[in-house]
C-alpha atoms as a PDB file:
ATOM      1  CA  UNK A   1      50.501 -38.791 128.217  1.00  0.00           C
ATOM      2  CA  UNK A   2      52.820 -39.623 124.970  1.00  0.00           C
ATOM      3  CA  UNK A   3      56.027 -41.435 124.271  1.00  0.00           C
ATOM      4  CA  UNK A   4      58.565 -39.781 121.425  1.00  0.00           C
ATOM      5  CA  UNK A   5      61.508 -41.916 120.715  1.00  0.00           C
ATOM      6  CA  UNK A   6      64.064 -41.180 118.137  1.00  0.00           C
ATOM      7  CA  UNK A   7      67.682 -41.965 117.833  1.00  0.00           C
ATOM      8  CA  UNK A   8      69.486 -40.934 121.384  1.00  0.00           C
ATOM      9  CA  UNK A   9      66.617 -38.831 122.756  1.00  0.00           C
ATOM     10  CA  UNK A  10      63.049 -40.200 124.463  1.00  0.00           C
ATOM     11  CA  UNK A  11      60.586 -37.631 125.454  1.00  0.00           C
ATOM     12  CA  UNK A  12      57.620 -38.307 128.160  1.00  0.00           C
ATOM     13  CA  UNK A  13      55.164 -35.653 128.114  1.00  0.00           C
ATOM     14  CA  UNK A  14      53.080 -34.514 130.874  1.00  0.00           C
ATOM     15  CA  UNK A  15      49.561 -35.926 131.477  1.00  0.00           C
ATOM     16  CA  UNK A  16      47.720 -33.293 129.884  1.00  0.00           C
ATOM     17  CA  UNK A  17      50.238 -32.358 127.681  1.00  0.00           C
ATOM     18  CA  UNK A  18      50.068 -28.564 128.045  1.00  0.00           C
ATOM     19  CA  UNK A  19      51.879 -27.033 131.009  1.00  0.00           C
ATOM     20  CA  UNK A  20      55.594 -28.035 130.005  1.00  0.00           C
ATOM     21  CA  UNK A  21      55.889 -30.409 132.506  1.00  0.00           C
ATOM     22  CA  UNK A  22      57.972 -32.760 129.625  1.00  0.00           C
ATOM     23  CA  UNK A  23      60.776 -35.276 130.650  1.00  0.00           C
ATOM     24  CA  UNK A  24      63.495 -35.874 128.288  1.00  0.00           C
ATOM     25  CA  UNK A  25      66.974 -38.181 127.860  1.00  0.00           C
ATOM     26  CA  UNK A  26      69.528 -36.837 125.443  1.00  0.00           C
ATOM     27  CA  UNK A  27      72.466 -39.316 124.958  1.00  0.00           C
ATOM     28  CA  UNK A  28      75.237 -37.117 124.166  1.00  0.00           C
ATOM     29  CA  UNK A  29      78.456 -39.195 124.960  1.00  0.00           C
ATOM     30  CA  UNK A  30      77.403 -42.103 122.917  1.00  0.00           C
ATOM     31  CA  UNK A  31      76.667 -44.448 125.899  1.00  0.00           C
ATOM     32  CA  UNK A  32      73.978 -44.270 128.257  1.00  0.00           C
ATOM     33  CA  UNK A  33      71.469 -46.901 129.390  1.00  0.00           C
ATOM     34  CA  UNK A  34      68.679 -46.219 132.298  1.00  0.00           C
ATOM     35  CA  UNK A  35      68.221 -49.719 133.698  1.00  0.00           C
ATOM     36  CA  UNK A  36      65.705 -48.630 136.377  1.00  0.00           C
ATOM     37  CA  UNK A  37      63.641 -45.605 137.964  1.00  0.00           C
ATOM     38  CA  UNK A  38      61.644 -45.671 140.726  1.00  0.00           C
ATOM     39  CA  UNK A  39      59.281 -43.124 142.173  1.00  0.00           C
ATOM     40  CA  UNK A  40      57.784 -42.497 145.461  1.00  0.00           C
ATOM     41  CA  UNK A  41      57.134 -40.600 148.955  1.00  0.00           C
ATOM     42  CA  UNK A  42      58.600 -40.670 152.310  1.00  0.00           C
ATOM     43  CA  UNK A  43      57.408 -38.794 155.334  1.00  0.00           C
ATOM     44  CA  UNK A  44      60.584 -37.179 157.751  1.00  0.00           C
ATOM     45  CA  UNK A  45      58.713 -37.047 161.013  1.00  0.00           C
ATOM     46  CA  UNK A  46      58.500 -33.803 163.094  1.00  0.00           C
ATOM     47  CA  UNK A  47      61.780 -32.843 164.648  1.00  0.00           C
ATOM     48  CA  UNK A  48      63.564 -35.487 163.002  1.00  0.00           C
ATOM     49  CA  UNK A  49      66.234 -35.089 160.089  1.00  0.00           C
ATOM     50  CA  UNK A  50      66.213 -38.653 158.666  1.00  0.00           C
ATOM     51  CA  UNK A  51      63.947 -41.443 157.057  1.00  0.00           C
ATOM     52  CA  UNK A  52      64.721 -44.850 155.727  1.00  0.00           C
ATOM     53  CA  UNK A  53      63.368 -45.614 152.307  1.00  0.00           C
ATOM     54  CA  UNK A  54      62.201 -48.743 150.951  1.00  0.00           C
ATOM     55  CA  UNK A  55      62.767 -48.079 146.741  1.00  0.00           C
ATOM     56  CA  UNK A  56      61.830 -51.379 145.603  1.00  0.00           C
ATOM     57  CA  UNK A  57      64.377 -50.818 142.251  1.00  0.00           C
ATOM     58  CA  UNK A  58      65.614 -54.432 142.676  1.00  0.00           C
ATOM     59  CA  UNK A  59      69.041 -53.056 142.437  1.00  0.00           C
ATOM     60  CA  UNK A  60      71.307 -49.906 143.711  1.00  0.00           C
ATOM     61  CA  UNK A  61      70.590 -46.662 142.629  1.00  0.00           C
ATOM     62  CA  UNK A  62      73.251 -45.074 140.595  1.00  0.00           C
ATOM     63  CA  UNK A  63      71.829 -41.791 142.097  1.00  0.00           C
ATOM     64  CA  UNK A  64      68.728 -40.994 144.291  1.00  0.00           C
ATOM     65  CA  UNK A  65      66.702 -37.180 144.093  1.00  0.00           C
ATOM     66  CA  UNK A  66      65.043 -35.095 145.958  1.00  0.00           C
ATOM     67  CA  UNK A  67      61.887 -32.493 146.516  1.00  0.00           C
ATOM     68  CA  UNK A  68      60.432 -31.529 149.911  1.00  0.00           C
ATOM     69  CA  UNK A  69      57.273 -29.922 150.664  1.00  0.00           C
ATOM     70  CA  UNK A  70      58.707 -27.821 152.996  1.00  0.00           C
ATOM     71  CA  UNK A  71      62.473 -26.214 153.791  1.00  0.00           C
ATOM     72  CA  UNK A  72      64.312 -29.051 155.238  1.00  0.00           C
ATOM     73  CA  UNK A  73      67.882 -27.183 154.029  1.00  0.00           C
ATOM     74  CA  UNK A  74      70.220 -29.689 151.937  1.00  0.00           C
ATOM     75  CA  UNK A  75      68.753 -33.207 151.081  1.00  0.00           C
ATOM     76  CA  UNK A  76      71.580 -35.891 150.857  1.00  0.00           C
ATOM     77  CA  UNK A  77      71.128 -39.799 150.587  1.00  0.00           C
ATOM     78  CA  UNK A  78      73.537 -42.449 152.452  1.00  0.00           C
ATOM     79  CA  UNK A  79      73.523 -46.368 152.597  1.00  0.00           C
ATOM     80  CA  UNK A  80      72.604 -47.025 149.002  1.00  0.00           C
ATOM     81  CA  UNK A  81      71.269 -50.420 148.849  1.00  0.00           C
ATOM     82  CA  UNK A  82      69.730 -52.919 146.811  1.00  0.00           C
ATOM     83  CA  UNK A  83      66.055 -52.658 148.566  1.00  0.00           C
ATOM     84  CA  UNK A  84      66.801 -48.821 151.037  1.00  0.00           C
ATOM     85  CA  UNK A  85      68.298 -45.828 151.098  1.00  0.00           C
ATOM     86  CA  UNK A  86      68.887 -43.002 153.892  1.00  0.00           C
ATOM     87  CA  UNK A  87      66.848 -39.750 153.427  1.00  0.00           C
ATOM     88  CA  UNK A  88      69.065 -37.023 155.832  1.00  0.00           C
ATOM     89  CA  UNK A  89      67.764 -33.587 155.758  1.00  0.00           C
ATOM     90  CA  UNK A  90      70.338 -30.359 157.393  1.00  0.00           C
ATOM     91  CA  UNK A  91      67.248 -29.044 159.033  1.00  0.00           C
ATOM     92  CA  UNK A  92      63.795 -29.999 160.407  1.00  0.00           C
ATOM     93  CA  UNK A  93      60.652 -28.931 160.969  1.00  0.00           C
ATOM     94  CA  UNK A  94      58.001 -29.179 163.436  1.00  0.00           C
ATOM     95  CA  UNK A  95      55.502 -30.770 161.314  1.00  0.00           C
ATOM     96  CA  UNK A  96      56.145 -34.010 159.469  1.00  0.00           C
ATOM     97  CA  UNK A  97      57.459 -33.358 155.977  1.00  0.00           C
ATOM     98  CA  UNK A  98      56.697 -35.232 152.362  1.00  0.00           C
ATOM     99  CA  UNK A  99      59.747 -35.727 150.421  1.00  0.00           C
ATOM    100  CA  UNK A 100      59.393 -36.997 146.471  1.00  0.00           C
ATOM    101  CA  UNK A 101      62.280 -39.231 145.894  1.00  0.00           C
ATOM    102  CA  UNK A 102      63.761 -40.619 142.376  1.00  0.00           C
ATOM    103  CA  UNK A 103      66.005 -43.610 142.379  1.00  0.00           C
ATOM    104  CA  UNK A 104      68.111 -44.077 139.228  1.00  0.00           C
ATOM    105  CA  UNK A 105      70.179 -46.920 138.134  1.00  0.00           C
ATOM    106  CA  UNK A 106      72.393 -46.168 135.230  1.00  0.00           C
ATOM    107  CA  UNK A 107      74.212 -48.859 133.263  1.00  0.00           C
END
């Protein structure tokens, strides 16, 4: 994995550093400052259209994101807090699902 850093732009690239999979911050409006990102998994049981998550970011996210292994419909976060947030899914499944959240505080 490397680190590029010149003025207003850091690149991460992947672990292998072939497949694309970079992550990049632009600053384009002259102000931006990423305090603290957190990374993780949650499980939303079978049935059920919510989970509680414990983010550990030491603050509140600015915003929190979402991928789910399977079609859950439209992921949307609620109580934003210092140590949890609220997972709530439009749709469930039968079988438990794996969600990969992000939690971003900005400024």
């Amino acid at each position: 994995m490397g680190f590029e850093a010149i003025p207003n732009k850091i690149t991460l690239e992947d672990q292998n550093g072939t497949d694309g999979n970079d992550a990049t911050i632009t600053n384009t409006s002259g102000v931006l400052a990423i305090t603290g990102i957190k990374v993780g998994t949650a499980t939303i049981a079978a049935n059920a259209q919510t989970v509680t998550v414990t983010h550990s970011l030491g603050a509140t996210p600015t915003t929190v994101l979402f991928a789910a292994s399977q079609n859950l419909g439209t992921l949307t976060y609620a109580s934003l807090g210092s140590t949890t947030f609220i997972c709530n899914s439009s749709a469930s499944t039968g079988t438990a699902t794996t969600i990969l959240w992000i939690a971003i505080k900005v400024g």
